[in-house]
N, C-alpha and C. Protein backbone atom coordinates (compact mmCIF):
# COMPACT_ATOMS: atom_id res chain seq x y z
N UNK A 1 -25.00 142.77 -60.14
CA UNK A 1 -25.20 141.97 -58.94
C UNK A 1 -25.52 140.52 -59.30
N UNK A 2 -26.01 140.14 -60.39
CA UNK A 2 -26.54 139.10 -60.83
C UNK A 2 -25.52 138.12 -60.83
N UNK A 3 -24.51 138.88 -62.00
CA UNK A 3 -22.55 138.11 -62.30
C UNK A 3 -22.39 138.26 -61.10
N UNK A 4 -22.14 138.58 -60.46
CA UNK A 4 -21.65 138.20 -58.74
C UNK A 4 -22.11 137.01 -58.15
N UNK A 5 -23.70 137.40 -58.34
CA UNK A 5 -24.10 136.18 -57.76
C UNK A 5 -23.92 134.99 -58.43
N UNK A 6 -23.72 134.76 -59.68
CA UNK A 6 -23.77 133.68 -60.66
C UNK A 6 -22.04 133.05 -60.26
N UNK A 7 -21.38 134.33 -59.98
CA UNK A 7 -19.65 134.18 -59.69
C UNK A 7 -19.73 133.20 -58.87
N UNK A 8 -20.16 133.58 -57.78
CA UNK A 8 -20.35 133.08 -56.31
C UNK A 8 -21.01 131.28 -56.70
N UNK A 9 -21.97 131.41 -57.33
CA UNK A 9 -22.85 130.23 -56.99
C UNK A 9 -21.67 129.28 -58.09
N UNK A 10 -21.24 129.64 -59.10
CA UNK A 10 -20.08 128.94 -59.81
C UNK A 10 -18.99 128.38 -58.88
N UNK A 11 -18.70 129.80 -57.98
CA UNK A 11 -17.27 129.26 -57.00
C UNK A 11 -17.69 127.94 -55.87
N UNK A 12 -19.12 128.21 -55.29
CA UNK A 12 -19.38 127.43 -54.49
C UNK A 12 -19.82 125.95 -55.04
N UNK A 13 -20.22 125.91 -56.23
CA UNK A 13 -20.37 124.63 -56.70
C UNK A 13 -19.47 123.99 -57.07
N UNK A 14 -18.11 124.78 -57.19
CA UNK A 14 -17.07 123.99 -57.23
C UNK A 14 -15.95 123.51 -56.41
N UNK A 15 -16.53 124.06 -55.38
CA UNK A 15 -15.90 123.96 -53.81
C UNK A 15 -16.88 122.65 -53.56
N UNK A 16 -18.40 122.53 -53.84
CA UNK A 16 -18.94 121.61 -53.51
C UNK A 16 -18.24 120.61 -54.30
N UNK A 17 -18.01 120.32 -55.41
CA UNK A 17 -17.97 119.03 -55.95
C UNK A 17 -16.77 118.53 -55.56
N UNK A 18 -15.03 119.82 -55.04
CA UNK A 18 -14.36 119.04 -54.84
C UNK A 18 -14.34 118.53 -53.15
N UNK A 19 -15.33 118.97 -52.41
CA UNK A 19 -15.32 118.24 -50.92
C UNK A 19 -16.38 117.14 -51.21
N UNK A 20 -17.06 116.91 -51.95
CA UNK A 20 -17.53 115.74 -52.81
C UNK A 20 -17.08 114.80 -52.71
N UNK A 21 -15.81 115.29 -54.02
CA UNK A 21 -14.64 114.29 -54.31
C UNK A 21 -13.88 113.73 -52.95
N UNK A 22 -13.53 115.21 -52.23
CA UNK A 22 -12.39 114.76 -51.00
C UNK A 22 -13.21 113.48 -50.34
N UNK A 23 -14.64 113.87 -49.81
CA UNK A 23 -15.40 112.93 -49.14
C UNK A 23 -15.51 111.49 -49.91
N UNK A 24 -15.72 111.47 -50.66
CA UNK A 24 -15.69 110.37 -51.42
C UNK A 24 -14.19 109.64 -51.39
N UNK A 25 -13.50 110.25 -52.07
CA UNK A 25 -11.74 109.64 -51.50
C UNK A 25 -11.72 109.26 -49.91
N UNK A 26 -12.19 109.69 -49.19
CA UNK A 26 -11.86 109.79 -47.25
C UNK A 26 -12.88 108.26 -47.33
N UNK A 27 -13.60 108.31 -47.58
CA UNK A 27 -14.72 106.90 -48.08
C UNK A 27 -13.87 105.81 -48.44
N UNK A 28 -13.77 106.01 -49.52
CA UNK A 28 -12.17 105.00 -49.99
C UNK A 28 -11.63 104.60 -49.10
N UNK A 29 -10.49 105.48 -48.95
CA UNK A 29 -9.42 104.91 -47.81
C UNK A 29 -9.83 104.66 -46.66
N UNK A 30 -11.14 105.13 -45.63
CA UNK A 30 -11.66 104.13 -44.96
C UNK A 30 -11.88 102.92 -44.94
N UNK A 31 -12.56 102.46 -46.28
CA UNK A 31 -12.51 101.28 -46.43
C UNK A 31 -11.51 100.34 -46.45
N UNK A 32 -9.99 100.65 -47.33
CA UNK A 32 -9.03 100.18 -47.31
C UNK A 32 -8.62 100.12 -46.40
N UNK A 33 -8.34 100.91 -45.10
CA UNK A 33 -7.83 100.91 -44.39
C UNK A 33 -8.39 99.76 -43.33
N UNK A 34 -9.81 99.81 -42.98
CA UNK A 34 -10.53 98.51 -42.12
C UNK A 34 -10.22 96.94 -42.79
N UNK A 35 -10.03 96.85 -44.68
CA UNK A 35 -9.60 95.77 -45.13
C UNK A 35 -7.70 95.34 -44.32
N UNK A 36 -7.40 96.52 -44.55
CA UNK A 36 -6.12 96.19 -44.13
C UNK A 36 -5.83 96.09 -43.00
N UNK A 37 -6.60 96.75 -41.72
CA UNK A 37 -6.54 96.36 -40.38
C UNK A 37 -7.08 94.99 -40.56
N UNK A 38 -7.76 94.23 -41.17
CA UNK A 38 -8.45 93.05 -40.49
C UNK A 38 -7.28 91.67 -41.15
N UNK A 39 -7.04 92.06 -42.54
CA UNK A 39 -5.97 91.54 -42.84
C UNK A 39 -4.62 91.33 -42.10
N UNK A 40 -4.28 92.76 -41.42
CA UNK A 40 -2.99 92.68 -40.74
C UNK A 40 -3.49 92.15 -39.21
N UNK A 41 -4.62 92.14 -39.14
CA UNK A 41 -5.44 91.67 -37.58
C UNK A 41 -4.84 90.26 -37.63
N UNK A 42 -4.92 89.55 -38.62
CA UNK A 42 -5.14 87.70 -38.74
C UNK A 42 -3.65 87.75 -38.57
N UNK A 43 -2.52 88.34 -39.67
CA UNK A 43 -1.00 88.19 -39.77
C UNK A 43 -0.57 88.44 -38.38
N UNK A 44 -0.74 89.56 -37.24
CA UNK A 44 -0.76 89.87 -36.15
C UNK A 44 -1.17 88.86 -35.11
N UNK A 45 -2.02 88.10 -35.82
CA UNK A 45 -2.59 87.03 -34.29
C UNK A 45 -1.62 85.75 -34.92
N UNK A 46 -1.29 85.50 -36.14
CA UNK A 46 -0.53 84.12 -36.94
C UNK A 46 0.69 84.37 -35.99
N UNK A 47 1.15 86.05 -36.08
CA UNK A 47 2.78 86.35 -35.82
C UNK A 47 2.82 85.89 -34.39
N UNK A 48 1.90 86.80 -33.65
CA UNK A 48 1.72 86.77 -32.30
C UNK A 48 2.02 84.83 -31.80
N UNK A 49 1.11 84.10 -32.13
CA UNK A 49 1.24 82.54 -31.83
C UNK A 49 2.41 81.65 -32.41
N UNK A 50 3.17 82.50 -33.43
CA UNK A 50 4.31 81.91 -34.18
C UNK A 50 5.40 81.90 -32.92
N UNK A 51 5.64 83.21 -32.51
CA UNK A 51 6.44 83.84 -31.71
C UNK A 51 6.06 83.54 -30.13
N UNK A 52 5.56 82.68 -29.97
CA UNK A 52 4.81 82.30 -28.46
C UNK A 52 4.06 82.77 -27.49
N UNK A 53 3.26 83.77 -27.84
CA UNK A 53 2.47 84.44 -27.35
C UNK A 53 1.56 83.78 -27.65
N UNK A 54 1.24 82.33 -26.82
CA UNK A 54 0.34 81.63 -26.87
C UNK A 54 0.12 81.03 -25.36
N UNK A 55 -0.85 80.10 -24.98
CA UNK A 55 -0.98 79.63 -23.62
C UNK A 55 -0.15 79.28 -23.07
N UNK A 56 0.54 78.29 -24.19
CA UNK A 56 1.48 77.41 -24.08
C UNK A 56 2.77 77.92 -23.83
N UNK A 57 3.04 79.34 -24.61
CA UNK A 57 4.60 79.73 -24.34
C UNK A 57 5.31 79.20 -25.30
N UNK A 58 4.79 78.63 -26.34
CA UNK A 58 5.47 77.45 -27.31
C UNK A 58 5.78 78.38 -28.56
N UNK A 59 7.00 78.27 -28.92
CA UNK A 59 7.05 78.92 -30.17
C UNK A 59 7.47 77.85 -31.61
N UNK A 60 7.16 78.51 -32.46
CA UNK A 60 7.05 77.61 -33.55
C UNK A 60 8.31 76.81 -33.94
N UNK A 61 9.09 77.35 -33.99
CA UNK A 61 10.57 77.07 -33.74
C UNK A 61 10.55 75.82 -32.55
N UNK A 62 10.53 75.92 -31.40
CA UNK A 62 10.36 75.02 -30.48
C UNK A 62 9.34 74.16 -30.53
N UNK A 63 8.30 74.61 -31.25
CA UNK A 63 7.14 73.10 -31.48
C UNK A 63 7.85 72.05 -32.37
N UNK A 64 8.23 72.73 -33.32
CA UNK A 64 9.12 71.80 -34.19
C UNK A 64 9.90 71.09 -33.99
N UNK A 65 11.08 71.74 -32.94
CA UNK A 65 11.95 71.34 -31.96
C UNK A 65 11.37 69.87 -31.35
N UNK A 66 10.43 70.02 -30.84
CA UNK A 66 9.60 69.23 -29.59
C UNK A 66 9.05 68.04 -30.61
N UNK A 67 8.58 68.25 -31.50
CA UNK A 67 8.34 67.06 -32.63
C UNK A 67 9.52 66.05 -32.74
N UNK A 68 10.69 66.60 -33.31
CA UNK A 68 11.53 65.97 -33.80
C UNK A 68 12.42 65.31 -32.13
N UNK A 69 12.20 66.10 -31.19
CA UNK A 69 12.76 65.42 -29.87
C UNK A 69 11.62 64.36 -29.45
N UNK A 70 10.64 64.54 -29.47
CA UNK A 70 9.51 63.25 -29.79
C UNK A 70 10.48 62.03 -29.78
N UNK A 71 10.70 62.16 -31.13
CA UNK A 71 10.96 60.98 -31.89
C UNK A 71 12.40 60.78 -31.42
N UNK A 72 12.82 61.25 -31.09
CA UNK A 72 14.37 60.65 -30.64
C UNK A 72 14.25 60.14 -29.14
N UNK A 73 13.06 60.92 -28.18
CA UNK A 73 12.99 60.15 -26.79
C UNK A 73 11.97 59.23 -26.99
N UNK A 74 11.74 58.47 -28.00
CA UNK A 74 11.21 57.05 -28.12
C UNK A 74 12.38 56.25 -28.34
N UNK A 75 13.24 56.76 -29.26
CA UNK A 75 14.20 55.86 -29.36
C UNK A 75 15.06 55.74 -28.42
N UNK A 76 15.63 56.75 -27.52
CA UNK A 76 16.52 56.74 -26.44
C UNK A 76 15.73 55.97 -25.33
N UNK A 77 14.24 56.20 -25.23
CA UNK A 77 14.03 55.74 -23.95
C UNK A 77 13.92 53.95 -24.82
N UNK A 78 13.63 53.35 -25.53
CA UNK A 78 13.97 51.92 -25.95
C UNK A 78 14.91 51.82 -25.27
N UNK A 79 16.04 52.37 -25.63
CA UNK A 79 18.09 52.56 -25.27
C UNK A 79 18.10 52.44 -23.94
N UNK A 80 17.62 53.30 -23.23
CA UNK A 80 17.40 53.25 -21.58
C UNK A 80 16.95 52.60 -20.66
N UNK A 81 15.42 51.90 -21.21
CA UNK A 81 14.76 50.81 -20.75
C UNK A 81 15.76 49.98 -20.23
N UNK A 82 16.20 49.33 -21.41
CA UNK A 82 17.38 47.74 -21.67
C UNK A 82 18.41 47.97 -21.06
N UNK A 83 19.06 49.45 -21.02
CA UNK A 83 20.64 49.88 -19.86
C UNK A 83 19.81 49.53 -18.08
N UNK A 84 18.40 49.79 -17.91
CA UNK A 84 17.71 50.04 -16.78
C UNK A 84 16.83 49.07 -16.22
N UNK A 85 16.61 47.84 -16.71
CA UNK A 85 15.82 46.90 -16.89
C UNK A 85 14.38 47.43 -16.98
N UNK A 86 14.28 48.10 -17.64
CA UNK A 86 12.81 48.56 -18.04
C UNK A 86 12.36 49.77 -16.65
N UNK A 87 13.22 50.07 -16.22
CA UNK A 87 12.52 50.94 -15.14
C UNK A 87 12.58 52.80 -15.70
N UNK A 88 13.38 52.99 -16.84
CA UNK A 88 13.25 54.59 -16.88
C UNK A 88 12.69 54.60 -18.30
N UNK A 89 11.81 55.44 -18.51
CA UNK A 89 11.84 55.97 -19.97
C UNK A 89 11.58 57.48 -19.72
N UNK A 90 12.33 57.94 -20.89
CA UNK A 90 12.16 59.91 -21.06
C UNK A 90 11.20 60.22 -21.83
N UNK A 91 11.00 61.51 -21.72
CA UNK A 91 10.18 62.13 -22.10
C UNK A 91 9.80 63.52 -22.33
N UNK A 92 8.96 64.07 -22.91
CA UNK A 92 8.93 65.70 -22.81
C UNK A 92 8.20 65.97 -21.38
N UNK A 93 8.17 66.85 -20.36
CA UNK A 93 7.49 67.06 -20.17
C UNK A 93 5.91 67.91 -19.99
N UNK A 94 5.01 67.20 -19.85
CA UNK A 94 3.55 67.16 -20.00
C UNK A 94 3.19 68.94 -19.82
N UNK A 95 2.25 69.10 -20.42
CA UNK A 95 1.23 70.40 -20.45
C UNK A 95 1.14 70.68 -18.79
N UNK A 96 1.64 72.12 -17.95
CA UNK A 96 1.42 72.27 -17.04
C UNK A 96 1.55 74.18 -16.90
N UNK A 97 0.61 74.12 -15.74
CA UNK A 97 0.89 76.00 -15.88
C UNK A 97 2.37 76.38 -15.52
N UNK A 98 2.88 77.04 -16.36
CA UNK A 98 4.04 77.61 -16.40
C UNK A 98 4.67 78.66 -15.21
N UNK A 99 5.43 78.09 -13.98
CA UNK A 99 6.17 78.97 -13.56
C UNK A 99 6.86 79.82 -13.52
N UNK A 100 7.21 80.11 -14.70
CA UNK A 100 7.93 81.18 -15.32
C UNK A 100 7.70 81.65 -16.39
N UNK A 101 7.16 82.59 -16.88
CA UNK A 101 6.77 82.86 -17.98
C UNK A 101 7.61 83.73 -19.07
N UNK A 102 8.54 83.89 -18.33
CA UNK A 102 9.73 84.48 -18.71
C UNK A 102 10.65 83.29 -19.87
N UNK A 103 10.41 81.81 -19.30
CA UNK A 103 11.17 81.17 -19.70
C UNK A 103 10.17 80.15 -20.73
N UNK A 104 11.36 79.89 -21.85
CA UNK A 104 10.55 79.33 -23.37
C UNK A 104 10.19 78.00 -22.78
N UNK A 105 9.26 77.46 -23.04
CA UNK A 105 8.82 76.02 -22.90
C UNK A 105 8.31 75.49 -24.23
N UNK A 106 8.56 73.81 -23.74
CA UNK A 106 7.97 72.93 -25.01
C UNK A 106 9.51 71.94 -24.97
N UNK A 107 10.24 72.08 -24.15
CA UNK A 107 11.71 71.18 -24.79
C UNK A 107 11.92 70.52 -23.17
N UNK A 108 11.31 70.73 -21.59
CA UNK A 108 12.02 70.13 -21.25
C UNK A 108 12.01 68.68 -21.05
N UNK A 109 12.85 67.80 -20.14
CA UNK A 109 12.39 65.88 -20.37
C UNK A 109 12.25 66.18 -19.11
N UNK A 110 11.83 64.99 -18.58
CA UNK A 110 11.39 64.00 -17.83
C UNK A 110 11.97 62.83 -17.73
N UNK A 111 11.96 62.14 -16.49
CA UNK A 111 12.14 60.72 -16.64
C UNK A 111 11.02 60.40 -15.81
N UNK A 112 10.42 58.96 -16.49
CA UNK A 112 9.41 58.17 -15.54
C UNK A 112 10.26 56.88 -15.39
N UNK A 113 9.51 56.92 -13.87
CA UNK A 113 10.41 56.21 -13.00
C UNK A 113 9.43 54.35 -12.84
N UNK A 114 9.28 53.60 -13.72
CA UNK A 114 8.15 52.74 -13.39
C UNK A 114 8.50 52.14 -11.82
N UNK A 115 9.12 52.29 -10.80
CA UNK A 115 9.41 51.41 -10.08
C UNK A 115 8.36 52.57 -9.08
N UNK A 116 8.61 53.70 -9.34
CA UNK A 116 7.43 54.66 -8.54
C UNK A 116 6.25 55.40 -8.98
N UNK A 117 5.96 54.63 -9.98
CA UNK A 117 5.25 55.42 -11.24
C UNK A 117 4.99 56.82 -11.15
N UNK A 118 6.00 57.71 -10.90
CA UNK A 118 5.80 59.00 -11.10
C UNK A 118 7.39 59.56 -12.05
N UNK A 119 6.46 60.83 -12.46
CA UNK A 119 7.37 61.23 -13.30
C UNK A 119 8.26 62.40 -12.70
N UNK A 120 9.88 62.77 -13.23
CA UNK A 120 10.91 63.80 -12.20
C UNK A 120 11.41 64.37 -13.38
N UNK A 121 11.84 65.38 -13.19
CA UNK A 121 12.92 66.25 -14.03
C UNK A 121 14.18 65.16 -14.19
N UNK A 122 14.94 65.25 -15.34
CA UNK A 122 16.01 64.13 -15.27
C UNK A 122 17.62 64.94 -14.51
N UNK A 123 17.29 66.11 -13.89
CA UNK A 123 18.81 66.21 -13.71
C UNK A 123 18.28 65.91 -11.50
N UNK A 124 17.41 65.15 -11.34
CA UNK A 124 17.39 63.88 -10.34
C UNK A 124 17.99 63.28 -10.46
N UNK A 125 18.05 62.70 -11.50
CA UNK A 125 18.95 61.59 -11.78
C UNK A 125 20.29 61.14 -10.98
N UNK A 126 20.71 59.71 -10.37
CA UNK A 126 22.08 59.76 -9.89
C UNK A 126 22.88 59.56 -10.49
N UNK A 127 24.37 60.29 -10.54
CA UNK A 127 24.95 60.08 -11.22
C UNK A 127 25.58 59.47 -12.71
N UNK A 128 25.08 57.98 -12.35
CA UNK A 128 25.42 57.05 -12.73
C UNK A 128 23.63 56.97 -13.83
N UNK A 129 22.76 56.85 -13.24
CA UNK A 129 21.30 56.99 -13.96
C UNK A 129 21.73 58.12 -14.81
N UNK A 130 21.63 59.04 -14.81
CA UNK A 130 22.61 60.34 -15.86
C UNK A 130 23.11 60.12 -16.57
N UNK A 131 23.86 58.79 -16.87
CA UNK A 131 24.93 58.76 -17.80
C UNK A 131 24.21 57.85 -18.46
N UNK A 132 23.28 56.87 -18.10
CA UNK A 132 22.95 55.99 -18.77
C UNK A 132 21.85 56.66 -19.72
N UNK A 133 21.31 58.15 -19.20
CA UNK A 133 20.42 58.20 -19.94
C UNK A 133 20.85 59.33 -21.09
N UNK A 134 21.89 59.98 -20.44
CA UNK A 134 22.53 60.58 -21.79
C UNK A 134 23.14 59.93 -22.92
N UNK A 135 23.53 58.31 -22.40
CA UNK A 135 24.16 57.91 -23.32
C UNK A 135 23.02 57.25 -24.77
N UNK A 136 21.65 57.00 -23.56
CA UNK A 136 20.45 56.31 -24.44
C UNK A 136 20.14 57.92 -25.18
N UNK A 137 20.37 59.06 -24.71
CA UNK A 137 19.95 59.87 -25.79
C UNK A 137 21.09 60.40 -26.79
N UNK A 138 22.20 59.90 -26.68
CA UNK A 138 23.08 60.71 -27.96
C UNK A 138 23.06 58.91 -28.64
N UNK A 139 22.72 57.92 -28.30
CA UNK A 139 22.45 56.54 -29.31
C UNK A 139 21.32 57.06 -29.99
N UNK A 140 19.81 57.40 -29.27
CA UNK A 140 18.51 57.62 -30.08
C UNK A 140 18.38 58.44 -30.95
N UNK A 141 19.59 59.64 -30.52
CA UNK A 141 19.59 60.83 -31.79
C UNK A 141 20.54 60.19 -32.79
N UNK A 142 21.55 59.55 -32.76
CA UNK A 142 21.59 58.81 -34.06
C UNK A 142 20.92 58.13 -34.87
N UNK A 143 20.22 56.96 -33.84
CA UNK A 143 19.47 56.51 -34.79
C UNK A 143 18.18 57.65 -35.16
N UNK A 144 17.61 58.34 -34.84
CA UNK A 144 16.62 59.22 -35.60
C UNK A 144 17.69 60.04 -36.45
N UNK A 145 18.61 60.35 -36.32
CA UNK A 145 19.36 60.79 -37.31
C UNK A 145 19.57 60.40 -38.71
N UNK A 146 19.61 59.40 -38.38
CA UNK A 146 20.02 58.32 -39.84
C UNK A 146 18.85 57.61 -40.40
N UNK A 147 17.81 57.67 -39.24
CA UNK A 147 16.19 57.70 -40.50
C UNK A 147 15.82 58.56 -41.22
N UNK A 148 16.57 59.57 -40.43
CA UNK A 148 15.82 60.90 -41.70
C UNK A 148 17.02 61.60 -42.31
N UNK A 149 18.18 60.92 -42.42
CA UNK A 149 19.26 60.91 -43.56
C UNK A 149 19.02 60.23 -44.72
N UNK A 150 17.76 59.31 -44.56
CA UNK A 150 18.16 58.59 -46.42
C UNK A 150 19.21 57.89 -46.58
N UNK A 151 19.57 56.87 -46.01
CA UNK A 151 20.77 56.08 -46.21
C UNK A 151 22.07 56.44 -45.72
N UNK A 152 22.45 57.73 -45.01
CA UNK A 152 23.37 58.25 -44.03
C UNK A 152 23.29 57.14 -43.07
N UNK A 153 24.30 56.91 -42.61
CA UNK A 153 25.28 55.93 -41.92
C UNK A 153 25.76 56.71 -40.77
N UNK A 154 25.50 56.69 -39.26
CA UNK A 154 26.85 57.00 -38.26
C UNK A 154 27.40 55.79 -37.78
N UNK A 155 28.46 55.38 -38.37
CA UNK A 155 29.07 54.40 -38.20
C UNK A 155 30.01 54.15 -37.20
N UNK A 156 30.54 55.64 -36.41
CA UNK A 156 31.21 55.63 -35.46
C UNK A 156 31.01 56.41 -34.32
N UNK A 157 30.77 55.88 -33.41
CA UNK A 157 30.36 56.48 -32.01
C UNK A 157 31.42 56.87 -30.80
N UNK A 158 31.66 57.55 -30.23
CA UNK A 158 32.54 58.12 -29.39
C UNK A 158 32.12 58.14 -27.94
N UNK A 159 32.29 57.29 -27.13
CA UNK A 159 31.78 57.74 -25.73
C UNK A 159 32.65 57.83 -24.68
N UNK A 160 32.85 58.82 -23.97
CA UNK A 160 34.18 59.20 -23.62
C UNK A 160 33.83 59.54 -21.69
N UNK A 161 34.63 58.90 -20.57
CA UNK A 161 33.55 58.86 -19.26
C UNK A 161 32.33 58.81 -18.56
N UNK A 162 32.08 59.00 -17.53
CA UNK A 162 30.93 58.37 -17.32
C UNK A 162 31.01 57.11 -16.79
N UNK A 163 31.42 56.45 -17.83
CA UNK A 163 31.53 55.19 -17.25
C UNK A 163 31.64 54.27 -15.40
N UNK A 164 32.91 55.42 -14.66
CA UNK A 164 33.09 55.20 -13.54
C UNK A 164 31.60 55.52 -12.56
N UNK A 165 30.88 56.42 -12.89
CA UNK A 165 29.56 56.50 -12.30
C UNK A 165 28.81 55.53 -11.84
N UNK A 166 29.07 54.32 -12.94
CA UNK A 166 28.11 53.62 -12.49
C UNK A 166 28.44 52.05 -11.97
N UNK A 167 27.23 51.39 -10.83
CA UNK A 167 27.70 49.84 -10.72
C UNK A 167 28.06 49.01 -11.51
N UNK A 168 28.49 47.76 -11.12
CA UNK A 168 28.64 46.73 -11.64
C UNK A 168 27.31 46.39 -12.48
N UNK A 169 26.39 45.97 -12.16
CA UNK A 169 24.95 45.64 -13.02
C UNK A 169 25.26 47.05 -14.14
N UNK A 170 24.70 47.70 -13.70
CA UNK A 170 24.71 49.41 -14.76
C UNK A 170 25.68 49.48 -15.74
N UNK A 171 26.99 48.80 -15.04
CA UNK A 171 27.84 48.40 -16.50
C UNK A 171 27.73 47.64 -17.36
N UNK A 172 27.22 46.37 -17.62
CA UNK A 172 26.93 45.43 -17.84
C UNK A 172 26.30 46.02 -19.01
N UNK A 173 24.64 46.29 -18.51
CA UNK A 173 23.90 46.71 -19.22
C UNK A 173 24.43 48.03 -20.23
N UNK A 174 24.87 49.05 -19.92
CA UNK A 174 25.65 50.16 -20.48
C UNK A 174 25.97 49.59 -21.79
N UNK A 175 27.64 48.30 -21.16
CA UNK A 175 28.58 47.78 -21.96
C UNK A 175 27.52 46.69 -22.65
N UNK A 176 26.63 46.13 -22.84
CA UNK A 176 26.04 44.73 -23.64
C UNK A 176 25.00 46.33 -24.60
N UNK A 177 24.27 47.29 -24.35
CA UNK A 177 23.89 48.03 -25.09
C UNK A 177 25.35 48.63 -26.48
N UNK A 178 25.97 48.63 -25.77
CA UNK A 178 27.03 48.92 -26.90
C UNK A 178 27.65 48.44 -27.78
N UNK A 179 27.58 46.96 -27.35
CA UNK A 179 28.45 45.77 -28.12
C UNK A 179 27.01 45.08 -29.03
N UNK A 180 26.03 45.51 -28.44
CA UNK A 180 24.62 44.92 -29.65
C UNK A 180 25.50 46.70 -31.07
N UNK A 181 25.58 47.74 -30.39
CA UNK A 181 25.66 48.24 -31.48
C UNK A 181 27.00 48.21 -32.36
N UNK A 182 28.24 47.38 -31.58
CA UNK A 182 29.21 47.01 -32.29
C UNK A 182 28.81 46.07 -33.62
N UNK A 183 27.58 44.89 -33.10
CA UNK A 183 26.97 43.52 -33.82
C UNK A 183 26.74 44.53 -34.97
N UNK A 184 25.54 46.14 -35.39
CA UNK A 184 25.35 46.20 -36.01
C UNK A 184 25.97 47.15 -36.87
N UNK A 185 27.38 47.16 -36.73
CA UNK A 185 28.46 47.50 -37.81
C UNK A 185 28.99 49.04 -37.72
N UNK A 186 28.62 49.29 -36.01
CA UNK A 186 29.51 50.59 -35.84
C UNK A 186 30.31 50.39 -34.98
N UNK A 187 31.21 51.80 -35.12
CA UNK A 187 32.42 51.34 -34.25
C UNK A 187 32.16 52.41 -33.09
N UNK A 188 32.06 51.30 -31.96
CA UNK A 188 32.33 52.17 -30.64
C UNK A 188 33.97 52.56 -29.97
């Protein structure tokens, strides 16, 4: 009875040490596992705001977007001013709660109107205002084009109707914006 019992207390001490072990391993990978939730917590909130699941709706892709259109509706609205006598310049428009949340934001323009100092969506625009300001934005994206070409050149410009849209004054200005960029060695 003794070897029995000695059997027994052998078998059970070795049942103890390996739920020991198991417990001890289950310990482990708990731990790993809370490192790696908190790790994949941060990549999950980076991904989440990359991808626009942010206030804004803005995705990273489109912030970038919105940077580099920055800089080209400074230069177009210069372009536009001088076609407009200083009355339009574009723009992104401003931080506002989103009507649609369905739809990506961060890219659309604006025009401000200084003669009413308020600002409109640009497809207001008449006709003829439309053309002048598309034309100040495919000039401004060249020139931001060719600043951040490094010595790239668009030397030739293509502008093809439109034209009839607009008055006598509106032409003027249009046509004297174009022939300053004939002066500086492209071909319209």
């Amino acid at each position: 009875d003794v070897e029995r019992k000695s059997q027994e207390q052998g078998e059970a001490t070795e049942r103890l040490r390996r739920l020991v072990a198991i417990a001890d391993a289950l310990t482990d990978v708990a731990l790993r596992r809370g490192k790696a939730q908190t790790a994949f917590g941060c990549v999950a909130h980076v991904s989440d705001i990359v991808n626009g699941q942010n206030p804004h709706g803005i995705t990273l892709h489109r912030y970038v977007l919105g940077a580099l259109l920055d800089d080209v509706l400074v230069a177009a609205s210069q372009r536009l001013r001088g076609m407009t006598s200083g009355r339009f310049d574009l723009e992104r428009e401003r931080e506002r709660e989103r009507e649609d949340a369905r739809r990506a934001a961060g890219l659309n323009l604006v025009v401000l109107d200084s003669y009413t100092g308020t600002s409109r969506p640009v497809n207001t625009l008449s006709g003829g205002e439309g053309f002048m300001a598309s034309l100040a934005l495919a000039l401004g994206l060249a020139d931001v084009v060719q600043s951040y070409a490094a010595g790239i050149r668009l030397e030739t410009i293509f502008v093809d109707e439109g034209f009839g849209t607009l008055d006598e004054e509106a032409m003027d200005k249009a046509l004297e914006t174009l022939m300053r960029l004939g002066e500086g060695g492209r071909l319209v």
